[in-house]
C-alpha atoms as a PDB file:
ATOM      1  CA  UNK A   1       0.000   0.000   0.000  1.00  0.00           C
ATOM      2  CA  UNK A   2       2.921   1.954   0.909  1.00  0.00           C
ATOM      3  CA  UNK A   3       4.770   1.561  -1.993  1.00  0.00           C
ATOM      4  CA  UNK A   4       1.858   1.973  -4.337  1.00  0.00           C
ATOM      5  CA  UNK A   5       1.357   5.556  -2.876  1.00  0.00           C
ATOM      6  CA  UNK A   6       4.437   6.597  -3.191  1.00  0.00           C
ATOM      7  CA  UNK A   7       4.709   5.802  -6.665  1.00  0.00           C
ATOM      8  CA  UNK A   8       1.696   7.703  -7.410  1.00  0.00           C
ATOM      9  CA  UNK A   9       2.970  10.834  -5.833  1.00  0.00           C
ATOM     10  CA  UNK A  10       6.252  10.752  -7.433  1.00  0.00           C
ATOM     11  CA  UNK A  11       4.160  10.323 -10.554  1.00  0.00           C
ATOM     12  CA  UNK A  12       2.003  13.189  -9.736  1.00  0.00           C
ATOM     13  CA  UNK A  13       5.201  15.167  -8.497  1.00  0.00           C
ATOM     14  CA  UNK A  14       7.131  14.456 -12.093  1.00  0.00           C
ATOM     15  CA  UNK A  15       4.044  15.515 -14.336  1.00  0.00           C
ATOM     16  CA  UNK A  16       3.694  19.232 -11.541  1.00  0.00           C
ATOM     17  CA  UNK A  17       7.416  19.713 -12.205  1.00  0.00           C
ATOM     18  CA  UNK A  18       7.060  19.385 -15.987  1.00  0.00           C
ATOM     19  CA  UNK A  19       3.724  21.665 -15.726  1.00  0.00           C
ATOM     20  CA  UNK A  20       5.565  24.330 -14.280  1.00  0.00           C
ATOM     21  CA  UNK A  21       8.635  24.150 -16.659  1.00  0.00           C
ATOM     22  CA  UNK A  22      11.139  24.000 -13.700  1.00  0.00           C
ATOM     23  CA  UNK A  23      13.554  21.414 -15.300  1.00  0.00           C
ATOM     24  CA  UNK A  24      13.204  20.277 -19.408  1.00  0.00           C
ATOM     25  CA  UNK A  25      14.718  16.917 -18.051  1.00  0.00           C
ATOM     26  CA  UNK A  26      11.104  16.221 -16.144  1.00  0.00           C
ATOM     27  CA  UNK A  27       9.146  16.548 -19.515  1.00  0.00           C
ATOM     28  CA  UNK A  28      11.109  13.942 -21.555  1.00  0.00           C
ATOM     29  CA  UNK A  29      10.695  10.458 -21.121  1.00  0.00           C
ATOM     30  CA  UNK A  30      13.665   8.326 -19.472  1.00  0.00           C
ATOM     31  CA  UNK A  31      15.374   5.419 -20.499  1.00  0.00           C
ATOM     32  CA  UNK A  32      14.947   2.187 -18.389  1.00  0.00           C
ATOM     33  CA  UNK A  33      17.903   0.300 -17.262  1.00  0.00           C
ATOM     34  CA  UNK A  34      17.065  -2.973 -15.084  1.00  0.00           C
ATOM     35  CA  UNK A  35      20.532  -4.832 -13.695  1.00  0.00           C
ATOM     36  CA  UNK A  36      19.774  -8.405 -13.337  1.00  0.00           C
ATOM     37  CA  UNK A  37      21.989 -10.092 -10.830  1.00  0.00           C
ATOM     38  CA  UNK A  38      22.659 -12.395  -8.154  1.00  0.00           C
ATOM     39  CA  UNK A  39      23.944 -11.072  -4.517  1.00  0.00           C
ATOM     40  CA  UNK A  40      27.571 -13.361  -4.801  1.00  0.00           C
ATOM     41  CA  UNK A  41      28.634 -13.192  -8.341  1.00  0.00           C
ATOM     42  CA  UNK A  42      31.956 -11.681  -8.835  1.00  0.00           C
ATOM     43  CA  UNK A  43      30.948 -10.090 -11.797  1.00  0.00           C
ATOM     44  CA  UNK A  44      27.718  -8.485 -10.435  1.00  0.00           C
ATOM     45  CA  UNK A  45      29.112  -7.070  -7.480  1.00  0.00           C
ATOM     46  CA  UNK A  46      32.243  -5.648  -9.656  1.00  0.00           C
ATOM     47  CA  UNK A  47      29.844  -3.790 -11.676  1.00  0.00           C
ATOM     48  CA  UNK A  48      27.752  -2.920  -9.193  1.00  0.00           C
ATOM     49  CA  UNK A  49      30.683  -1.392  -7.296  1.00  0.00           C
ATOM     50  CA  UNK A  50      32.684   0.281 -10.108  1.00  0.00           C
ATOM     51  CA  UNK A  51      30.316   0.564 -13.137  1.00  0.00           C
ATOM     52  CA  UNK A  52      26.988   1.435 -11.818  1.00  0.00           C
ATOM     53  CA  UNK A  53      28.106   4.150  -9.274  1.00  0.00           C
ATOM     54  CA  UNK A  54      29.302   6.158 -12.496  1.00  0.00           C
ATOM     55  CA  UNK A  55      25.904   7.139 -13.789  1.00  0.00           C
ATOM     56  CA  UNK A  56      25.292   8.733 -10.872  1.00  0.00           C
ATOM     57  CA  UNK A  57      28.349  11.030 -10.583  1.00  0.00           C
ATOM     58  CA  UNK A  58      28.156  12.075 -14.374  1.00  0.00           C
ATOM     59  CA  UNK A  59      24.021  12.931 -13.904  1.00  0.00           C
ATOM     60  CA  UNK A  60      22.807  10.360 -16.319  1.00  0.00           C
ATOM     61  CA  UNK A  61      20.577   9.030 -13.462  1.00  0.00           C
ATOM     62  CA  UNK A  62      18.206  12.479 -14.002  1.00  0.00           C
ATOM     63  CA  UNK A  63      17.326  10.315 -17.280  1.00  0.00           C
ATOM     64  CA  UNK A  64      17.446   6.796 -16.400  1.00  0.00           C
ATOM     65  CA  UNK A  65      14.566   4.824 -14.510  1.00  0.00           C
ATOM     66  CA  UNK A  66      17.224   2.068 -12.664  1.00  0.00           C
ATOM     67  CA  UNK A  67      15.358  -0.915 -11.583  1.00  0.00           C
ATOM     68  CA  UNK A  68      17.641  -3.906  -9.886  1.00  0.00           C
ATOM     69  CA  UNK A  69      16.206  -7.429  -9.599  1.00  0.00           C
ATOM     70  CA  UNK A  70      18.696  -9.847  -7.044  1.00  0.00           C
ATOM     71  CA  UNK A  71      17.591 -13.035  -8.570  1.00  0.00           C
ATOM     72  CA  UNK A  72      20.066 -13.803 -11.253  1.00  0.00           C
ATOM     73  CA  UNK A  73      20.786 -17.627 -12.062  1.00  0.00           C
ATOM     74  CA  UNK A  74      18.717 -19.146  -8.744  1.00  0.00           C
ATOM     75  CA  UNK A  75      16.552 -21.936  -9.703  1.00  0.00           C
ATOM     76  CA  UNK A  76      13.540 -22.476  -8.771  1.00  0.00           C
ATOM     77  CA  UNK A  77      12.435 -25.670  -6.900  1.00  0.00           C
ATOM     78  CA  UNK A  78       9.577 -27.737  -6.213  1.00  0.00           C
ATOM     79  CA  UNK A  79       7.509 -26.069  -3.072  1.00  0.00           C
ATOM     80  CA  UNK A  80       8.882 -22.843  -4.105  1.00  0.00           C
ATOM     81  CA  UNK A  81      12.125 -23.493  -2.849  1.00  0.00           C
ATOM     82  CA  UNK A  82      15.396 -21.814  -4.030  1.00  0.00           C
ATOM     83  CA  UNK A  83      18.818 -23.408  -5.067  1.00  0.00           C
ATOM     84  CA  UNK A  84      20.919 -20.051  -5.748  1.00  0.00           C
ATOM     85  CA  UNK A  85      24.045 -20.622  -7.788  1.00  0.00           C
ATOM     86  CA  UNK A  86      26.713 -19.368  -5.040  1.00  0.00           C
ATOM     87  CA  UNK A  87      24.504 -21.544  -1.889  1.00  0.00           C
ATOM     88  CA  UNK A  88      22.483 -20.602   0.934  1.00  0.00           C
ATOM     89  CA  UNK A  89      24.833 -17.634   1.736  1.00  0.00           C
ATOM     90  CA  UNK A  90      23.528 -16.266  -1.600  1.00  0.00           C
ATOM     91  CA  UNK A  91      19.934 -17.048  -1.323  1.00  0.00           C
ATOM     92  CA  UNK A  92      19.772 -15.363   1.964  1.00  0.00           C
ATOM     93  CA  UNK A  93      21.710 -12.053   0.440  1.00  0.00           C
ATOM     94  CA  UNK A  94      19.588 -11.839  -2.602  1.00  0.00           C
ATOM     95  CA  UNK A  95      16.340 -12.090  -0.095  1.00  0.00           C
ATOM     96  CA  UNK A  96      18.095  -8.636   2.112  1.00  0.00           C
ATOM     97  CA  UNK A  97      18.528  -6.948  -1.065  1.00  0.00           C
ATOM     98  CA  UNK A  98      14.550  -7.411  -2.489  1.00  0.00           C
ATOM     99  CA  UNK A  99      13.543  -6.614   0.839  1.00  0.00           C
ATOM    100  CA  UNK A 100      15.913  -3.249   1.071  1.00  0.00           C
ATOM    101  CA  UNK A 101      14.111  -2.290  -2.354  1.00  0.00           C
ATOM    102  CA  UNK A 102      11.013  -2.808  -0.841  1.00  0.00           C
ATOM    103  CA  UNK A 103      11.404  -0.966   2.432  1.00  0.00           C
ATOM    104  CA  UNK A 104      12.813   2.111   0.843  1.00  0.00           C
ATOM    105  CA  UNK A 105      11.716   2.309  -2.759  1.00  0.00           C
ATOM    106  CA  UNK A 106      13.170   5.075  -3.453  1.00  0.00           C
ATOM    107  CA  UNK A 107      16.298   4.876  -5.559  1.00  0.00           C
ATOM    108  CA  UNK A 108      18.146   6.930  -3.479  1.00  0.00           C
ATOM    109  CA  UNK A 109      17.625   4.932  -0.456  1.00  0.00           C
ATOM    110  CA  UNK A 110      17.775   1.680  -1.265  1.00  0.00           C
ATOM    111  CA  UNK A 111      21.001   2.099  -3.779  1.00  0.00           C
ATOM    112  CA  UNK A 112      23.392   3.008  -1.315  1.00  0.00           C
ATOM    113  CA  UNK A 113      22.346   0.187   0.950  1.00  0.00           C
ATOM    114  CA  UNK A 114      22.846  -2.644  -2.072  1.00  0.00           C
ATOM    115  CA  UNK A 115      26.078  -1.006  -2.986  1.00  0.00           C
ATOM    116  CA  UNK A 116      27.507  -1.294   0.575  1.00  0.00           C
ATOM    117  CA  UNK A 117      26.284  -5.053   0.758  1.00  0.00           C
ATOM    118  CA  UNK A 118      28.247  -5.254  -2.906  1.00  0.00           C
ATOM    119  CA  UNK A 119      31.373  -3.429  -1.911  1.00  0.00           C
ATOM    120  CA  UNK A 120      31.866  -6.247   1.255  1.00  0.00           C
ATOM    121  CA  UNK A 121      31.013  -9.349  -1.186  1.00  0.00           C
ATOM    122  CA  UNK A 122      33.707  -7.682  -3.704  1.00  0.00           C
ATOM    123  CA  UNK A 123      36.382  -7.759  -0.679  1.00  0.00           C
ATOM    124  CA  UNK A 124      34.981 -10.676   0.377  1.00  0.00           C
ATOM    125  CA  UNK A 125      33.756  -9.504   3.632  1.00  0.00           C
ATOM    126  CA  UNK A 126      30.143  -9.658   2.615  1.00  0.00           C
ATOM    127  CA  UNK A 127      29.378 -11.690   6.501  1.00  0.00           C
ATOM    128  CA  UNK A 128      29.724  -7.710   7.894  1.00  0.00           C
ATOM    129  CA  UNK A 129      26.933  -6.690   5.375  1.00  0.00           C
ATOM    130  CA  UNK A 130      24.621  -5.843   9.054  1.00  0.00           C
ATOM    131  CA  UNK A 131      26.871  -2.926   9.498  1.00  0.00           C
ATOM    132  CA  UNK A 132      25.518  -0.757   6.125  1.00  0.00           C
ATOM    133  CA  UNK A 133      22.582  -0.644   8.235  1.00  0.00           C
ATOM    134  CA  UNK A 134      24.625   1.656  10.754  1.00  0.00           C
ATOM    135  CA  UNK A 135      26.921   2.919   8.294  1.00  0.00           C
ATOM    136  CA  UNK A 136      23.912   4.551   6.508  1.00  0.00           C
ATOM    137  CA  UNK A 137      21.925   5.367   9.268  1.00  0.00           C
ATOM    138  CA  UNK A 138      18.899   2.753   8.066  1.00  0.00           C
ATOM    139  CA  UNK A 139      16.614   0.870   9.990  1.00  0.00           C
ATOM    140  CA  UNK A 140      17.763  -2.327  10.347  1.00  0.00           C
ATOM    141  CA  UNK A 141      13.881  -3.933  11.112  1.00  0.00           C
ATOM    142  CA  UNK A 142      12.821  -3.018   8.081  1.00  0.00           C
ATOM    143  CA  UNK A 143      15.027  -5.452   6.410  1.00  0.00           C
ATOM    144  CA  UNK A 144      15.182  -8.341   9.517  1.00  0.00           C
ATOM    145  CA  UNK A 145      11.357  -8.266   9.868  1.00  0.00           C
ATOM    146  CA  UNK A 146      10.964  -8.658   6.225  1.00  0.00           C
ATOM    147  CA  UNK A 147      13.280 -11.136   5.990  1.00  0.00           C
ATOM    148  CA  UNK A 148      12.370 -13.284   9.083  1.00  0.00           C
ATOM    149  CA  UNK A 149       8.148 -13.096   8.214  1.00  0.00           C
ATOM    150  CA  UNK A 150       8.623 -14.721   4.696  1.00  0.00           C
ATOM    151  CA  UNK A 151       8.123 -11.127   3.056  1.00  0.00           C
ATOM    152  CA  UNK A 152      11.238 -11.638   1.714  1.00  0.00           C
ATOM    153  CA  UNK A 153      10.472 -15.080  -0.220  1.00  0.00           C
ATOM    154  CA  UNK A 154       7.295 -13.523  -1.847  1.00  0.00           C
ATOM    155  CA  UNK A 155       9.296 -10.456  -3.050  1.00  0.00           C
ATOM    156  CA  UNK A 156      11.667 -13.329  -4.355  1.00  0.00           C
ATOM    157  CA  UNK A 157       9.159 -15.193  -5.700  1.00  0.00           C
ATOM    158  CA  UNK A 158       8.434 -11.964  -7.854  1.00  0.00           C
ATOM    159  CA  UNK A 159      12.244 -11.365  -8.986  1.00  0.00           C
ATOM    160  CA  UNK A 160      11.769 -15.178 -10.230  1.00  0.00           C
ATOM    161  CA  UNK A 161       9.414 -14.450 -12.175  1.00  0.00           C
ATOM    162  CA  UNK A 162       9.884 -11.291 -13.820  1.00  0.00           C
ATOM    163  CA  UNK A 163      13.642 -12.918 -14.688  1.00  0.00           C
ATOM    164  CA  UNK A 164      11.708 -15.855 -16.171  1.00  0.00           C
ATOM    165  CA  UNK A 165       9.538 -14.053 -18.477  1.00  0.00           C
ATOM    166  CA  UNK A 166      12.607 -11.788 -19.942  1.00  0.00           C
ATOM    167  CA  UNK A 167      12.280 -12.111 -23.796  1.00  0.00           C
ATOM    168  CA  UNK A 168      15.385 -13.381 -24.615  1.00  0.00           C
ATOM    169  CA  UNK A 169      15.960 -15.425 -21.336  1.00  0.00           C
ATOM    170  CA  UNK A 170      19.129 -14.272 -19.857  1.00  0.00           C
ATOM    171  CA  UNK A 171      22.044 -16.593 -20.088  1.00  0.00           C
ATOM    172  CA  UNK A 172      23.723 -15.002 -17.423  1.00  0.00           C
ATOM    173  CA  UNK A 173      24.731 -12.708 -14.915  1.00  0.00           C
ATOM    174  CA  UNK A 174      25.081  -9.562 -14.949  1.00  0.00           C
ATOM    175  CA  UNK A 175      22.258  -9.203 -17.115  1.00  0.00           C
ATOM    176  CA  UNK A 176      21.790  -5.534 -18.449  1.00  0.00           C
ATOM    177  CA  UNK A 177      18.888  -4.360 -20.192  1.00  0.00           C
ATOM    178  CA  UNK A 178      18.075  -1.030 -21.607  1.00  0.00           C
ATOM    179  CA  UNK A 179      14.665  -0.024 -22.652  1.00  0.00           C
ATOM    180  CA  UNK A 180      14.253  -3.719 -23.375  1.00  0.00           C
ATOM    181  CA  UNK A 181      17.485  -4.232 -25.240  1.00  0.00           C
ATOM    182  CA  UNK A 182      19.387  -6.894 -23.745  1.00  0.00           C
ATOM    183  CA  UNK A 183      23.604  -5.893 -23.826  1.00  0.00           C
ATOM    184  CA  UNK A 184      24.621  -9.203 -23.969  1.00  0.00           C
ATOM    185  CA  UNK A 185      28.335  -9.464 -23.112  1.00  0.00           C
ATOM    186  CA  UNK A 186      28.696  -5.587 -23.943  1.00  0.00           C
ATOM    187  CA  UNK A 187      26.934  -4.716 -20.497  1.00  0.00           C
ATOM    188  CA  UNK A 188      30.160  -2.391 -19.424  1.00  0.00           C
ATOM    189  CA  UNK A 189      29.270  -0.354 -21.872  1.00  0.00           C
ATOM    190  CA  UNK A 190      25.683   0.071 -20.547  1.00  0.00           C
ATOM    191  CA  UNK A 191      26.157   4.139 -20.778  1.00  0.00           C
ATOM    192  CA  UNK A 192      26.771   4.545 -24.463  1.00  0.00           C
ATOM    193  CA  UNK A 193      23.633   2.435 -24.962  1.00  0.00           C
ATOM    194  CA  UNK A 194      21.633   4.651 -22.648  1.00  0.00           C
ATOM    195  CA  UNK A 195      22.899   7.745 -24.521  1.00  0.00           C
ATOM    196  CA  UNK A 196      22.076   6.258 -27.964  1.00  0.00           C
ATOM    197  CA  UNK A 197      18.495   5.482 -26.486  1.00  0.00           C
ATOM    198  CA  UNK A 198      17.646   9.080 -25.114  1.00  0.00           C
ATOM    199  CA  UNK A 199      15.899  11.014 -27.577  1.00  0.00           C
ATOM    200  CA  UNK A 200      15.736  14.109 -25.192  1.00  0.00           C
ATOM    201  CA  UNK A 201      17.911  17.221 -24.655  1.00  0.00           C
ATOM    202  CA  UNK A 202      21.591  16.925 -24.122  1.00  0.00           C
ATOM    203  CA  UNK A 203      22.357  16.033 -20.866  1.00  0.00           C
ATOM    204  CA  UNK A 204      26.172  16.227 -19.752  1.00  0.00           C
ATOM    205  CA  UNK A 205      26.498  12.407 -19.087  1.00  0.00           C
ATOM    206  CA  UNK A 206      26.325  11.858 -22.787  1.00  0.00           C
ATOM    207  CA  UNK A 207      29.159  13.262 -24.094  1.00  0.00           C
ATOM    208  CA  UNK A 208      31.077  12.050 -27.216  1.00  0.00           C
ATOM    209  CA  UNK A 209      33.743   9.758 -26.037  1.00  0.00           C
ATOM    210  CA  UNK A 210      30.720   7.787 -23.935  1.00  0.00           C
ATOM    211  CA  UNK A 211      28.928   7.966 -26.957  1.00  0.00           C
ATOM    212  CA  UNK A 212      31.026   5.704 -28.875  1.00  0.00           C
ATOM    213  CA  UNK A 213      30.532   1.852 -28.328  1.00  0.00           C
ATOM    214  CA  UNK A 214      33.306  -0.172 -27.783  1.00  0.00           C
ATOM    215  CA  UNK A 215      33.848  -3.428 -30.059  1.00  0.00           C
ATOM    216  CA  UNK A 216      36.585  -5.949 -29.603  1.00  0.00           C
ATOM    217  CA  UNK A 217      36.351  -6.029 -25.570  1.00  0.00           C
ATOM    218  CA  UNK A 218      38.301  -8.865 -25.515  1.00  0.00           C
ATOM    219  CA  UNK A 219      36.679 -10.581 -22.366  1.00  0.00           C
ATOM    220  CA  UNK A 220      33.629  -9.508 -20.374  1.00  0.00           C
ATOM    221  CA  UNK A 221      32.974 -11.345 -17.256  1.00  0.00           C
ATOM    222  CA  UNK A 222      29.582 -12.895 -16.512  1.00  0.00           C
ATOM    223  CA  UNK A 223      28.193 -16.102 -14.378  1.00  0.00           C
ATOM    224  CA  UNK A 224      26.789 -18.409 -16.173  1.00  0.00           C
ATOM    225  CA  UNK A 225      23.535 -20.160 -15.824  1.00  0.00           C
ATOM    226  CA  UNK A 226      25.333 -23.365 -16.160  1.00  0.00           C
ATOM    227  CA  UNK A 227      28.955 -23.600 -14.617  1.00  0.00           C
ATOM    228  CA  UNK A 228      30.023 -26.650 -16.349  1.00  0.00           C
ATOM    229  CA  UNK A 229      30.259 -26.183 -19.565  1.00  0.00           C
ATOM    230  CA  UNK A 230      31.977 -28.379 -22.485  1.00  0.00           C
ATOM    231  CA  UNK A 231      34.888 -26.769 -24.889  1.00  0.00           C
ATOM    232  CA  UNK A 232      32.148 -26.645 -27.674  1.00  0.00           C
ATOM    233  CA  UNK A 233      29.796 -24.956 -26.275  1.00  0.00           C
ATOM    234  CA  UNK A 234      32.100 -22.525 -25.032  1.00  0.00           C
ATOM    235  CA  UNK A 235      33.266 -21.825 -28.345  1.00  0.00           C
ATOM    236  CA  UNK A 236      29.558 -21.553 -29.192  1.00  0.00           C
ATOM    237  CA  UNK A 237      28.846 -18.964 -26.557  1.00  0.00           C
ATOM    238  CA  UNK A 238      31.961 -16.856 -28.228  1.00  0.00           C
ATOM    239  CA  UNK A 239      30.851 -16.759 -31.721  1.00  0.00           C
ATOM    240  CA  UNK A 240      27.235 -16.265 -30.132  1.00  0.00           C
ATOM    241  CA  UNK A 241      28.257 -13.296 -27.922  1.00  0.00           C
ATOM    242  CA  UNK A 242      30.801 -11.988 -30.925  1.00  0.00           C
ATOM    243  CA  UNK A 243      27.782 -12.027 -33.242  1.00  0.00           C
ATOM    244  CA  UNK A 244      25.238 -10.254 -30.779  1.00  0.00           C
ATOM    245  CA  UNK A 245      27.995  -7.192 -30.696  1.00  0.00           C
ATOM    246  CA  UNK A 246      27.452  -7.116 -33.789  1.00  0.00           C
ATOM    247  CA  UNK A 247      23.511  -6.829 -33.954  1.00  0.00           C
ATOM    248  CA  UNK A 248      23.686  -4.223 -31.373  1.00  0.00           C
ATOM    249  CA  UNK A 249      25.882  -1.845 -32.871  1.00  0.00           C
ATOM    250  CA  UNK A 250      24.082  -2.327 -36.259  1.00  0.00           C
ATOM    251  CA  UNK A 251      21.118  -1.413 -34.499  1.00  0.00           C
ATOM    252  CA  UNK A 252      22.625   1.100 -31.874  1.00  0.00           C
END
């Protein structure tokens, strides 16, 4: 109910600010960018840590809608049960982070928190993640109670299946999509594909060199849905990833 209401009034709030002309950036209509991840990949918490962050020091957040969904490669089980790629250690991370999102929906809240969790998993000191709470003066309850009533497994249950339905199914993690654009391997360079996607007025994020996509990264990191994987079909996924660069920037 919460939630709900405050997503109406910072609908209501965005359409007043464009009525009264106070920013042009209000007016024109954002680009989404949804992270799909898991709470213990390598790869998810390194961009999380040292990609992400950059969108909001350059001001390309004032024109992206950032959703993250802490689900990633778990599978889902008979009884509803979860087997998360990285173990229990994982499930139960993944579970803090939906709740987090859903006991301070704003971006601006809830961010910092994740990021703080993702900083001690990429030092691998993610058992101190109960500190962020202090360290950002939040609430811990908000998170425990959620966690401990089985809040936390129905706002799981969700993650599973909106990362179920995605159209292509990921094959991966992290999975970056913008305005419905999968990146593929090419996720690092989520930015210039957020730039190439804005159709409003010049914003200072976008400039020229971000603009340009790179091709020929010679290895992005990911976590595969499937760890064990034969010498063919890794040479599959290459030419597969090699050829979706490809696509992208044709239609980029």
């Amino acid at each position: 109910m919460g939630s709900s209401f405050q997503r109406t009034v910072s609908i209501f709030l965005a359409f007043f600010l464009c009525f009264i002309q106070i920013s042009p950036i209000y007016c024109e209509e954002k680009v989404s960018l949804t992270l799909y991840y898991e709470s213990l990949c390598p790869y998810c918490s390194n961009f999380i840590v040292n990609y992400l962050p950059k969108i909001f020091k350059n001001g390309l957040i004032d024109v992206v809608n950032l959703k993250l969904v802490p689900w990633g490669n778990t599978k889902l089980q008979a009884n509803n049960t979860f087997k998360c790629q990285h173990g229990k250690a994982e499930c139960f991370l993944d579970t803090v982070e939906a709740c987090a999102i859903d006991a301070w929906p704003d971006l601006n809240e809830h961010f910092p928190f994740i990021y703080c969790v993702e900083s001690l998993v990429y030092h691998k000191n993610y058992t101190q993640w109960e500190t962020c709470f202090e360290k950002l003066n939040l609430k811990a309850e908000l998170v425990k109670d959620c966690v401990g009533s089985g809040q936390g497994k129905e706002l799981e249950l969700r993650y599973a299946a909106e990362t179920n339905a995605l159209q292509p199914p990921h094959k991966y993690v992290p999975w970056v999509v913008v305005d419905g654009q999968p990146l593929y391997d090419e996720y690092m360079d989520f930015m210039s594909y957020i730039c190439k996607a804005y159709k409003g007025a010049p914003v200072p994020g976008c400039s020229s060199t971000v603009n340009v996509i790179k091709m020929g990264r010679k290895f992005t990191p990911f976590c595969l849905m499937h760890t064990a994987t034969s010498k063919l079909s890794t040479i599959g996924s290459a030419i597969t990833s090699w050829m979706n660069r490809v696509n992208l920037a044709a239609s980029a």
